[in-house]
Protein backbone atom coordinates (compact mmCIF):
# COMPACT_ATOMS: atom_id res chain seq x y z
CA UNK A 1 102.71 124.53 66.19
CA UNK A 2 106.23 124.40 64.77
CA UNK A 3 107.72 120.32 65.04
CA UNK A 4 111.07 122.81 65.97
CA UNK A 5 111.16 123.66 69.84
CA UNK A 6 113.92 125.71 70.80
CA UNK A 7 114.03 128.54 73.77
CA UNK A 8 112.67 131.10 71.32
CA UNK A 9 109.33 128.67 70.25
CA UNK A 10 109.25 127.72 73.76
CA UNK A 11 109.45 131.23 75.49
CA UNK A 12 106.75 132.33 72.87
CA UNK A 13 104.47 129.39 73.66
CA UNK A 14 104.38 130.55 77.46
CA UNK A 15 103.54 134.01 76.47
CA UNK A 16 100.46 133.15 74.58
CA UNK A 17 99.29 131.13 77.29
CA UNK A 18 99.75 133.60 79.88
CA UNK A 19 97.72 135.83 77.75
CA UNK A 20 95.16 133.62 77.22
CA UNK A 21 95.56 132.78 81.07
CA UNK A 22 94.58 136.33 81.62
CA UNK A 23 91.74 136.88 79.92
CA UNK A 24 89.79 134.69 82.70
CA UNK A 25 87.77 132.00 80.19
CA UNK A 26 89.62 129.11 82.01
CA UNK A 27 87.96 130.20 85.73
CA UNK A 28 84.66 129.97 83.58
CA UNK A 29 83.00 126.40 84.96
CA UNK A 30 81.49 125.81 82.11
CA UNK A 31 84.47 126.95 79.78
CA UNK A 32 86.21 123.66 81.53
CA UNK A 33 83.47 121.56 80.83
CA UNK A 34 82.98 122.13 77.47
CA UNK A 35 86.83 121.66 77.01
CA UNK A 36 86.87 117.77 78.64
CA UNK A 37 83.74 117.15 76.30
CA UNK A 38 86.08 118.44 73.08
CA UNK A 39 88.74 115.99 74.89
CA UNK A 40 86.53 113.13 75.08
CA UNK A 41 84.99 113.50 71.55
CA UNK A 42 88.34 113.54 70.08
CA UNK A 43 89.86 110.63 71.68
CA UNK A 44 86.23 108.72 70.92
CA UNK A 45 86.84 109.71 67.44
CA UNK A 46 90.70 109.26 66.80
CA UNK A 47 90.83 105.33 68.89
CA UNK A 48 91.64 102.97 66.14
CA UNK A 49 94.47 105.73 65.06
CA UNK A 50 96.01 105.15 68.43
CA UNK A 51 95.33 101.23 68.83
CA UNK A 52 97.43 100.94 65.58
CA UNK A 53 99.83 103.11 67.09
CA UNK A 54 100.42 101.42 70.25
CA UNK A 55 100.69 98.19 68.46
CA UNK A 56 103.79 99.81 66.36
CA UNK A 57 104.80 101.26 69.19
CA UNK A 58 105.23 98.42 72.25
CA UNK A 59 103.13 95.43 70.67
CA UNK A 60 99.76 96.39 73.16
CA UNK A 61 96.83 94.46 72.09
CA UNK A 62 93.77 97.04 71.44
CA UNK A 63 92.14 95.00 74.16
CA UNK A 64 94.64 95.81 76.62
CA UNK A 65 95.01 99.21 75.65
CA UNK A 66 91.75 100.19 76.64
CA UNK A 67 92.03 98.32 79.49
CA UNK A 68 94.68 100.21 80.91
CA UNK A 69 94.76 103.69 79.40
CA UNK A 70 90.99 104.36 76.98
CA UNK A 71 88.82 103.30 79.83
CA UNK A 72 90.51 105.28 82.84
CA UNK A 73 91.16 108.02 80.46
CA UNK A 74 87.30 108.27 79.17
CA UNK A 75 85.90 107.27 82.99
CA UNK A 76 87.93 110.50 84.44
CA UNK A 77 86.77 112.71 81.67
CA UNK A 78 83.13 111.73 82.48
CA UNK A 79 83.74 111.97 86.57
CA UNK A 80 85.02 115.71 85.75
CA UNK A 81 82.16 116.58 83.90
CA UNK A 82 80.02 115.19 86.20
CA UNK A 83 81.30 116.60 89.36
CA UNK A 84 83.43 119.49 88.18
CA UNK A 85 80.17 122.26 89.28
CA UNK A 86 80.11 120.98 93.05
CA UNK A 87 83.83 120.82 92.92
CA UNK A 88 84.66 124.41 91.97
CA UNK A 89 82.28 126.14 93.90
CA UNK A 90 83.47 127.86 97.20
CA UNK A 91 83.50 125.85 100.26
CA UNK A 92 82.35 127.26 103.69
CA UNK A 93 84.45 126.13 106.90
CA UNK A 94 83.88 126.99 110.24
CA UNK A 95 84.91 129.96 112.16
CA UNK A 96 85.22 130.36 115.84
CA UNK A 97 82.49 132.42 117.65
CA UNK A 98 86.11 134.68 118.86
CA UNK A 99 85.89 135.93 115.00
CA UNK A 100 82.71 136.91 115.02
CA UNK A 101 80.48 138.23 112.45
CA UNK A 102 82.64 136.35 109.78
CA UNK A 103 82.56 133.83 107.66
CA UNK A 104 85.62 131.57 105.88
CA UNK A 105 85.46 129.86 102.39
CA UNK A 106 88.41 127.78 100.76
CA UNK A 107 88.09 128.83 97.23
CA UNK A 108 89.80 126.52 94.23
CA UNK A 109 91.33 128.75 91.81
CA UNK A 110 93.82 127.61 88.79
CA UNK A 111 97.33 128.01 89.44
CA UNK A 112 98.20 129.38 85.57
CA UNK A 113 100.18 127.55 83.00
CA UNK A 114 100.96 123.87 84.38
CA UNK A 115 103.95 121.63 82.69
CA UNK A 116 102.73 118.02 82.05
CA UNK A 117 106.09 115.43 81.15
CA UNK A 118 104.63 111.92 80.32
CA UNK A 119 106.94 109.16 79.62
CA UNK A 120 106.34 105.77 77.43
CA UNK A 121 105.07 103.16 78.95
CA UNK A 122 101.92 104.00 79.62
CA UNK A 123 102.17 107.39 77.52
CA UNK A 124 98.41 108.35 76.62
CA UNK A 125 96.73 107.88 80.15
CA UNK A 126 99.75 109.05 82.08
CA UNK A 127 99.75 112.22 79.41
CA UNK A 128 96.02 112.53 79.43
CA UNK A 129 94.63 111.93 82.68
CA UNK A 130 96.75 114.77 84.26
CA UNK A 131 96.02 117.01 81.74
CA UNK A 132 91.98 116.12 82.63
CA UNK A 133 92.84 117.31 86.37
CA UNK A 134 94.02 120.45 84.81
CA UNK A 135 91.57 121.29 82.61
CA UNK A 136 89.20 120.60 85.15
CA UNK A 137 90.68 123.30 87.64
CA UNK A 138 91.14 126.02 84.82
CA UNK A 139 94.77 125.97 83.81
CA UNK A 140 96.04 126.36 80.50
CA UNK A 141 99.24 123.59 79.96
CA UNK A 142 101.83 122.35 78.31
CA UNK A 143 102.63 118.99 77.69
CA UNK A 144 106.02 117.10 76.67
CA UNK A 145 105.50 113.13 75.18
CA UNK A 146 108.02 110.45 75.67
CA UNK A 147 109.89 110.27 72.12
CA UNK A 148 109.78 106.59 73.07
CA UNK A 149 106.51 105.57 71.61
CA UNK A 150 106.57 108.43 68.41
CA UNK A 151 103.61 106.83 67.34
CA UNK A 152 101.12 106.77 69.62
CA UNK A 153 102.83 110.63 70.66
CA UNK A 154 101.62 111.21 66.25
CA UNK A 155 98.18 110.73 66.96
CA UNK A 156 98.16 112.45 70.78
CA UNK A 157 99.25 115.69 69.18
CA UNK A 158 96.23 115.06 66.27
CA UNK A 159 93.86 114.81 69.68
CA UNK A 160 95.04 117.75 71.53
CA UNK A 161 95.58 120.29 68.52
CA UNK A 162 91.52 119.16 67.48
CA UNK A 163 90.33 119.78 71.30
CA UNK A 164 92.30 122.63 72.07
CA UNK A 165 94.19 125.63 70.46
CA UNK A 166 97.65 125.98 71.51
CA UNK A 167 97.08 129.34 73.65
CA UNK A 168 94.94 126.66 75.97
CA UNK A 169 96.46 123.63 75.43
CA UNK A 170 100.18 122.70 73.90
CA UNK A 171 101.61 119.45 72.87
CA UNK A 172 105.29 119.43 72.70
CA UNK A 173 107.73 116.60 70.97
CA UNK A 174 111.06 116.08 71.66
CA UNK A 175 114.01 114.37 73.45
CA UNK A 176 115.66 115.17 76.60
CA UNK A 177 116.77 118.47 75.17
CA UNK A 178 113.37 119.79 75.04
CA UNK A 179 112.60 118.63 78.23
CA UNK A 180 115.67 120.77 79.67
CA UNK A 181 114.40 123.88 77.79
CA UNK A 182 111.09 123.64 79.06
CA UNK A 183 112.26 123.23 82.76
CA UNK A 184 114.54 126.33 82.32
CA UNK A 185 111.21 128.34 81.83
CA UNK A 186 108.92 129.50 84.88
CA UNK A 187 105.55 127.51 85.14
CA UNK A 188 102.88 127.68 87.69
CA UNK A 189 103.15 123.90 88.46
CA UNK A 190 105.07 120.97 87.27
CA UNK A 191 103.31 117.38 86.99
CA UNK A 192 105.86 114.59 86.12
CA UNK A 193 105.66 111.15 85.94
CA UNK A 194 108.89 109.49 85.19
CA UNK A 195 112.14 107.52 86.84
CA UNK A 196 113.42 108.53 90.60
CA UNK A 197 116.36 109.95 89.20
CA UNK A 198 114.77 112.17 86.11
CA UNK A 199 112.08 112.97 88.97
CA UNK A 200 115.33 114.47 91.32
CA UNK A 201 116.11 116.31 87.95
CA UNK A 202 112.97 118.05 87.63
CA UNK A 203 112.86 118.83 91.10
CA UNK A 204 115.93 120.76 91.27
CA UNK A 205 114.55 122.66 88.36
CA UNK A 206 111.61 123.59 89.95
CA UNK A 207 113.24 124.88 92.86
CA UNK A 208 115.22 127.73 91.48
CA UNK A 209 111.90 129.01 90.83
CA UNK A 210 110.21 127.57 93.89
CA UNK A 211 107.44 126.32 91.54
CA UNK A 212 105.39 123.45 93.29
CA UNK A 213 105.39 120.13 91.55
CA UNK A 214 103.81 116.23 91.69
CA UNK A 215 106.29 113.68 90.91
CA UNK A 216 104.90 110.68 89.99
CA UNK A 217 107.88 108.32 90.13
CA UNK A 218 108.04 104.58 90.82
CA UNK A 219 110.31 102.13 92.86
CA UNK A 220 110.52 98.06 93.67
CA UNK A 221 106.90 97.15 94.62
CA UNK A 222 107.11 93.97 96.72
CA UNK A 223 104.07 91.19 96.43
CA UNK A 224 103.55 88.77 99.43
CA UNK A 225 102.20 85.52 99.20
CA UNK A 226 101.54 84.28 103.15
CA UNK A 227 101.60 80.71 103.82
CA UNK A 228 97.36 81.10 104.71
CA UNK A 229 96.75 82.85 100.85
CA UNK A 230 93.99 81.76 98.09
CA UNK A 231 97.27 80.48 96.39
CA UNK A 232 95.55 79.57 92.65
CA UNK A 233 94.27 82.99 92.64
CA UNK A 234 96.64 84.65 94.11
CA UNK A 235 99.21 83.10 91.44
CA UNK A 236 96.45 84.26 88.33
CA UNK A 237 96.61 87.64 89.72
CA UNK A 238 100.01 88.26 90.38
CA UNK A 239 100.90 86.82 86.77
CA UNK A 240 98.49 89.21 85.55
CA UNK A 241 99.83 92.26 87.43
CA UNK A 242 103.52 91.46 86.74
CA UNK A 243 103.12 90.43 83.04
CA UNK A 244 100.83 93.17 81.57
CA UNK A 245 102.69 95.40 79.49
CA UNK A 246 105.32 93.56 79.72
CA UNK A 247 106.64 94.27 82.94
CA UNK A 248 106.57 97.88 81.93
CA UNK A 249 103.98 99.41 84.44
CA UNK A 250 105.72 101.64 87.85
CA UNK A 251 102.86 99.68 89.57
CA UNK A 252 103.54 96.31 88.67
CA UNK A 253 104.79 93.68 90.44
CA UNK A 254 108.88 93.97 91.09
CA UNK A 255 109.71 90.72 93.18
CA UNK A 256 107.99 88.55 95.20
CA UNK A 257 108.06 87.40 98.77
CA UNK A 258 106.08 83.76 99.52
CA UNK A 259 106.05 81.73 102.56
CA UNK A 260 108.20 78.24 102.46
CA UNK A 261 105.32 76.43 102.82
CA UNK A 262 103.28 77.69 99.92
CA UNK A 263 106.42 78.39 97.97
CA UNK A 264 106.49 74.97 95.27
CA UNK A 265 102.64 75.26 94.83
CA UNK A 266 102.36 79.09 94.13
CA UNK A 267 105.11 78.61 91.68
CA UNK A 268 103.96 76.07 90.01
CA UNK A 269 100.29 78.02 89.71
CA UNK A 270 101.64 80.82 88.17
CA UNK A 271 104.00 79.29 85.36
CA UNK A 272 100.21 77.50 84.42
CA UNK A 273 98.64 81.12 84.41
CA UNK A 274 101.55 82.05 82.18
CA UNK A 275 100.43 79.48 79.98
CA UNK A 276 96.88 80.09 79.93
CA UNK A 277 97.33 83.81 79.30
CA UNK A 278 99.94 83.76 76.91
CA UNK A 279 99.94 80.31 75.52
CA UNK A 280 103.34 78.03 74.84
CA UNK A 281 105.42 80.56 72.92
CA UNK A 282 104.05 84.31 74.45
CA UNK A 283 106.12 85.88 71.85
CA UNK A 284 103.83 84.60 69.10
CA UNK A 285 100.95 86.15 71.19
CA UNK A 286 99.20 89.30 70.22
CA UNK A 287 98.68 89.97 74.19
CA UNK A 288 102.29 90.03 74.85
CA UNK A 289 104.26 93.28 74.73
CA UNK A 290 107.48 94.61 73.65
CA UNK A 291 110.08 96.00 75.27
CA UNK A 292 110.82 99.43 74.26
CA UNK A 293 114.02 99.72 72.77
CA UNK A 294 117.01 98.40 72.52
CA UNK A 295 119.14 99.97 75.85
CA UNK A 296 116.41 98.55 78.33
CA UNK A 297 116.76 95.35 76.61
CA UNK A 298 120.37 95.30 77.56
CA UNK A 299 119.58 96.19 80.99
CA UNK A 300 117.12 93.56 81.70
CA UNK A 301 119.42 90.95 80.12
CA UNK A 302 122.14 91.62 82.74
CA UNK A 303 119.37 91.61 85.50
CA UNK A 304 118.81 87.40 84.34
CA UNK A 305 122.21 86.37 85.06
CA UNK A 306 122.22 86.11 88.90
CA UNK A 307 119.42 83.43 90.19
CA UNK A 308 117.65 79.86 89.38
CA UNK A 309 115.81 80.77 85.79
CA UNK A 310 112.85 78.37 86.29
CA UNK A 311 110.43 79.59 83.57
CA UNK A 312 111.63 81.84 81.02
CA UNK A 313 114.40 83.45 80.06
CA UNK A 314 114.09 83.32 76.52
CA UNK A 315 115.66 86.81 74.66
CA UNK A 316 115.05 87.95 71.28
CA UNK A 317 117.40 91.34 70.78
CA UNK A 318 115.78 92.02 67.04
CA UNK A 319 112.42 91.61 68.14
CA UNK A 320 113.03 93.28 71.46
CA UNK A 321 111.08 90.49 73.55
CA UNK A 322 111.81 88.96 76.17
CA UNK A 323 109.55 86.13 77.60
CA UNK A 324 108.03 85.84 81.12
CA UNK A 325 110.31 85.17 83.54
CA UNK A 326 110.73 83.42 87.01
CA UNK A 327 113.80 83.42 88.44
CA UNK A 328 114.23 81.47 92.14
CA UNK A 329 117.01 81.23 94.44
CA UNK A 330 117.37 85.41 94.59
CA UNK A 331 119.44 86.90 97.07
CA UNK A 332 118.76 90.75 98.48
CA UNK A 333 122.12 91.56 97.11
CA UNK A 334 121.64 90.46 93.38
CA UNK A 335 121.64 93.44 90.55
CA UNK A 336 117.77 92.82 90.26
CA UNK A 337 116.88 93.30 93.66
CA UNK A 338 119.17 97.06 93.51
CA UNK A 339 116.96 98.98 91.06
CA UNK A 340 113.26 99.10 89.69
CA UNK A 341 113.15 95.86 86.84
CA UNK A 342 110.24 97.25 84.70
CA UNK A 343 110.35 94.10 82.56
CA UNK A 344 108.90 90.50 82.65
CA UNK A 345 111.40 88.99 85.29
CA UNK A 346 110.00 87.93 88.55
CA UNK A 347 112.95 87.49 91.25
CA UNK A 348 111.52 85.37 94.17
CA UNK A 349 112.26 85.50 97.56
CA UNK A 350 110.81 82.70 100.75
CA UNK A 351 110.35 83.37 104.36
CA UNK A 352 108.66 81.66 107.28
CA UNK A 353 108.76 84.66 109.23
CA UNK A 354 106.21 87.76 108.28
CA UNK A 355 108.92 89.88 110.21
CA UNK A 356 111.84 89.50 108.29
CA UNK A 357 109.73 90.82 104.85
CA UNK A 358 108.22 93.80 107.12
CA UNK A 359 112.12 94.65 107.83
CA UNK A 360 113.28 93.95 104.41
CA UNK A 361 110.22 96.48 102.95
CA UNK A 362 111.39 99.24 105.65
CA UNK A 363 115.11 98.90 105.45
CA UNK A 364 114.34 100.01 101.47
CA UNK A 365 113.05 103.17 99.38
CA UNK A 366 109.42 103.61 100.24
CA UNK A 367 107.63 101.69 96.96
CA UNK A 368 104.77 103.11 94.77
CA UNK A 369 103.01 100.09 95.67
CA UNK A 370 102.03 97.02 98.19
CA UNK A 371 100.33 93.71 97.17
CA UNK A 372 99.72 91.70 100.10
CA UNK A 373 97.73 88.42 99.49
CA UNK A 374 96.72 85.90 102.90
CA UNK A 375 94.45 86.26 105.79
CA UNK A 376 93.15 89.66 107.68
CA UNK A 377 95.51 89.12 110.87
CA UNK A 378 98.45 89.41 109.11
CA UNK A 379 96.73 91.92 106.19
CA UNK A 380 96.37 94.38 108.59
CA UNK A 381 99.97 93.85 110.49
CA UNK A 382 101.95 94.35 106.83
CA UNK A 383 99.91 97.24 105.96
CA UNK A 384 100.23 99.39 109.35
CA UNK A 385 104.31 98.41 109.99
CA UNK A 386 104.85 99.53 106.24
CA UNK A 387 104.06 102.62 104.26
CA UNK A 388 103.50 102.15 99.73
CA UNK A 389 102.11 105.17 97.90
CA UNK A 390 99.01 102.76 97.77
CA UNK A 391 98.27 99.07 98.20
CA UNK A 392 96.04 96.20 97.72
CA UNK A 393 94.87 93.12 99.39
CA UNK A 394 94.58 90.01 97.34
CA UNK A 395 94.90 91.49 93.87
CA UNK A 396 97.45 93.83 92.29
CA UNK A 397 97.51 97.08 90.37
CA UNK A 398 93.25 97.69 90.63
CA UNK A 399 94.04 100.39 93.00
CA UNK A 400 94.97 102.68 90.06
CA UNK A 401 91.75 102.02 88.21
CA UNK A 402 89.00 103.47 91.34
CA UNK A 403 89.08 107.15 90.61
CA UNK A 404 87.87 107.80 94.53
CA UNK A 405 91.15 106.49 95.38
CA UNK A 406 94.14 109.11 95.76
CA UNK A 407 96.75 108.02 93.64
CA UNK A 408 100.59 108.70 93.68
CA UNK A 409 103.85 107.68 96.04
CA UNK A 410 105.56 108.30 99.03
CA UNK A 411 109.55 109.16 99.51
CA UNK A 412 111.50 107.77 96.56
CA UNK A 413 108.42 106.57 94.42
CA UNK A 414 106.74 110.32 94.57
CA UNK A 415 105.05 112.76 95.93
CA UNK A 416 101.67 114.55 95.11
CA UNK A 417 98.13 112.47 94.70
CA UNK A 418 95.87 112.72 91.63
CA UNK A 419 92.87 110.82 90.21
CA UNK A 420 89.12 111.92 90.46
CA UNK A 421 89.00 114.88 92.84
CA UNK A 422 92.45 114.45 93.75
CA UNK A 423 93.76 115.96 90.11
CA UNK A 424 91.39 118.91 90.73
CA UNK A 425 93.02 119.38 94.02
CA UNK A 426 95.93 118.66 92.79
CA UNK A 427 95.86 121.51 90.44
CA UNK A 428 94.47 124.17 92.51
CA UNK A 429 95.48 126.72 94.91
CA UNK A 430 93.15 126.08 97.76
CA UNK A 431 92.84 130.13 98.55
CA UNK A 432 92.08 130.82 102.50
CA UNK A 433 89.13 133.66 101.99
CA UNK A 434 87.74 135.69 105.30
CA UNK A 435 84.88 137.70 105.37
CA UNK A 436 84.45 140.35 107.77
CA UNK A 437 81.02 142.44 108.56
CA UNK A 438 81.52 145.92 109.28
CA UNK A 439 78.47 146.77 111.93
CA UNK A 440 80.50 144.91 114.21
CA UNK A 441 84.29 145.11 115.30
CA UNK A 442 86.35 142.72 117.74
CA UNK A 443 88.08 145.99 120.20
CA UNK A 444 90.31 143.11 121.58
CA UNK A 445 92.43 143.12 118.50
CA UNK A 446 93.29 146.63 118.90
CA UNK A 447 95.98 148.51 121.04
CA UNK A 448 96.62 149.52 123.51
CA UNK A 449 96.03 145.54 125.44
CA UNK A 450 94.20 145.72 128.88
CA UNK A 451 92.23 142.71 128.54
CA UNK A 452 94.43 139.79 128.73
CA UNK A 453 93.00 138.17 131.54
CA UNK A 454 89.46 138.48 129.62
CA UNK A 455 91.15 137.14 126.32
CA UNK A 456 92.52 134.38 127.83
CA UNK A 457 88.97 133.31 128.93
CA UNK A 458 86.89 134.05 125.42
CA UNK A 459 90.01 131.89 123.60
């Protein structure tokens, strides 16, 4: 497809797929399948081309790539194609004996031509794995790359265009222009995964044409450390699911709450995990990120200048790095506490009171995600006064990574679920269908009503 989108390409790209839509191969179960095996063979075949990529484009190791996109990428494809038969067949519910002889399916049917806008930090699973959900339920789509990592988005376009033709599957380049002509259009369903604020501008879009939508946004995850926590692990896991990528992930750590009395030693656990992960200088490590360009850079220098800097701190503009970063002595009024950080600085907060960080949590936007690390009393107490999009209990981010587990936000970070049979749910219109007999009629239903007295008794 033409590099050049404009409303005419654009307009012309939907009508092919609607044609194609139309013909019915997509509804065909093992049309689907066959596609996520073309899917999988190409990104098998094309992985160096987008470790070298992602290395241009945000410093990721090829270790951590696959990680955190390859691996949950390639284990979705494979739960798809392993389920995807049981999933799509029609699925019998009960009906009352006062609707008798009947019977009542829910049957999963495609809603049409889906829009998929990825952005950059994570941008092949957070591209991909969405477009695996709707594959799997028979859509054709569209999808829109962040113009943030232009490399990796190179060899994404080489995948899809070798799995799919266009009239099936689309990949679209651009900046925010494009993204604004593709939300003027009409699609079936809209799956975005993005900031809170770009997420309230596809939203209005969507609702001139009261098209339904997942927003996949994120927010300021909080991480408590109670006074009763495994505090060594505790501090290898949280400097694990702060650091990776950078900072950059909308389920990573965003400040941290720890009990007084655990405070100095949890501290003093993670700068040593720093260490061990990243080594003396991280910015000489090939397991340390980037930031992505130069504007966030400038935003998450004027984030360091409130607070006690007690490990870190360390910016380099023409290298776009910025090392790990503690920063003590935070107050809930500082710039870094107002907006999500999505960058290597770890504001820290103490209490003695479990309370106070339950109120704190709840007087804020709901957050895409919870880490809660101490005993089961107080587990349990966080977890039912509070509400995340998901959560974990002693560890961070592995939520993401069990495809059984629903995965998405709540309020401000989202709304909408996906992963495993979620994304085939997710992209399918659960259709009510009710079978009737015809040797037998119901004269109840009819005029003129005599019977209410009897009705009232059978219902």
């Amino acid at each position: 497809m033409d590099n050049i989108m404009n409303e005419e390409t654009i307009t012309a790209l939907l009508a092919k797929q609607r044609t194609f839509f139309a013909t019915q191969a997509t509804k065909n179960v093992e049309f689907r399948i066959e596609a996520l095996k073309r899917l999988k063979k190409a990104i098998i075949f094309n992985e160096a081309a987008l470790n070298d990529a992602i290395w241009a484009d945000l410093h990721k190791s090829a270790y951590e790539f696959y990680l955190t996109e390859i691996s949950l990428v390639l284990q979705e494809i494979d739960n798809h194609i392993r389920n995807l038969r049981r999933w799509s067949k029609p699925e019998h519910v009960h009906t009352p004996l006062t609707l008798f002889p009947s019977k009542s399916y829910v049957v999963h049917e495609p809603f049409g031509v889906v829009l998929i806008i990825a952005p950059w930090n994570y941008p092949f699973q957070l591209l991909i794995n969405p477009l695996i959900g709707a594959v799997s339920a028979g859509n054709c789509a569209v999808l829109k790359s962040s113009p943030y990592a232009p490399r990796t988005s190179a060899v994404m376009k080489q995948i899809v265009s070798s799995a799919f033709n266009e009239e099936y599957v689309a990949y679209t380049e651009g900046g925010r222009e494009v993204n604004q002509l593709l939300l003027a259009q009409r699609f079936d369903y809209i799956f975005f995964t993005g900031s809170a604020s770009l997420g309230r501008i596809v939203m209005a879009a969507a609702a001139k044409n009261l098209t339904p939508l997942t927003l996949e946004l994120g927010g300021k995850s909080p991480c408590i450390v109670d006074k009763d926590a495994a505090i060594d692990i505790a501090a290898k896991r949280i400097a694990w699911g702060k650091l990776i990528n950078a900072g950059q992930t909308c389920i990573g750590v965003d400040y941290l709450f720890v009990h007084k009395a655990v405070k100095a030693k949890l501290i003093e656990s993670i700068k040593r995990y720093i260490k061990l992960f990243y080594g003396d200088n991280p910015e000489s490590s090939e397991d340390f990120p980037r930031i992505v360009n130069d504007k966030a850079m400038e935003r998450l220098a004027a984030l360091m200048t409130e607070g006690n800097i007690i490990e870190g701190g360390e910016l380099r503009r023409d290298e776009r790095y910025i090392s790990p970063t503690l920063i003590d002595d935070v107050k809930p009024d500082f710039p870094i506490m107002q907006e999500e950080i999505f960058g290597p600085l770890l504001p820290i907060m103490e209490f003695t009171d479990i309370q106070t960080v339950i109120d704190y949590i709840n007087n804020h936007e709901k957050p895409l995600a919870l880490y809660f690390f101490g005993g089961k009393k107080e587990a349990k107490r966080v977890i039912a006064a509070t509400t995340s999009g998901g959560a974990c209990i002693n560890d961070t981010l592995l939520h993401i990574a069990n495809h059984h587990l629903p995965f998405g936000g709540v309020g401000n970070s989202g709304m909408g679920k996906y992963h495993g049979r979620y994304s085939f749910d997710t992209f399918s219109n659960k259709r009510a269908l009710f079978v009737s007999k015809t040797w037998f009629d119901i004269f109840l239903k009819y005029a003129p009503y005599k019977e209410l007295n009897f009705l009232k008794k059978i219902m």
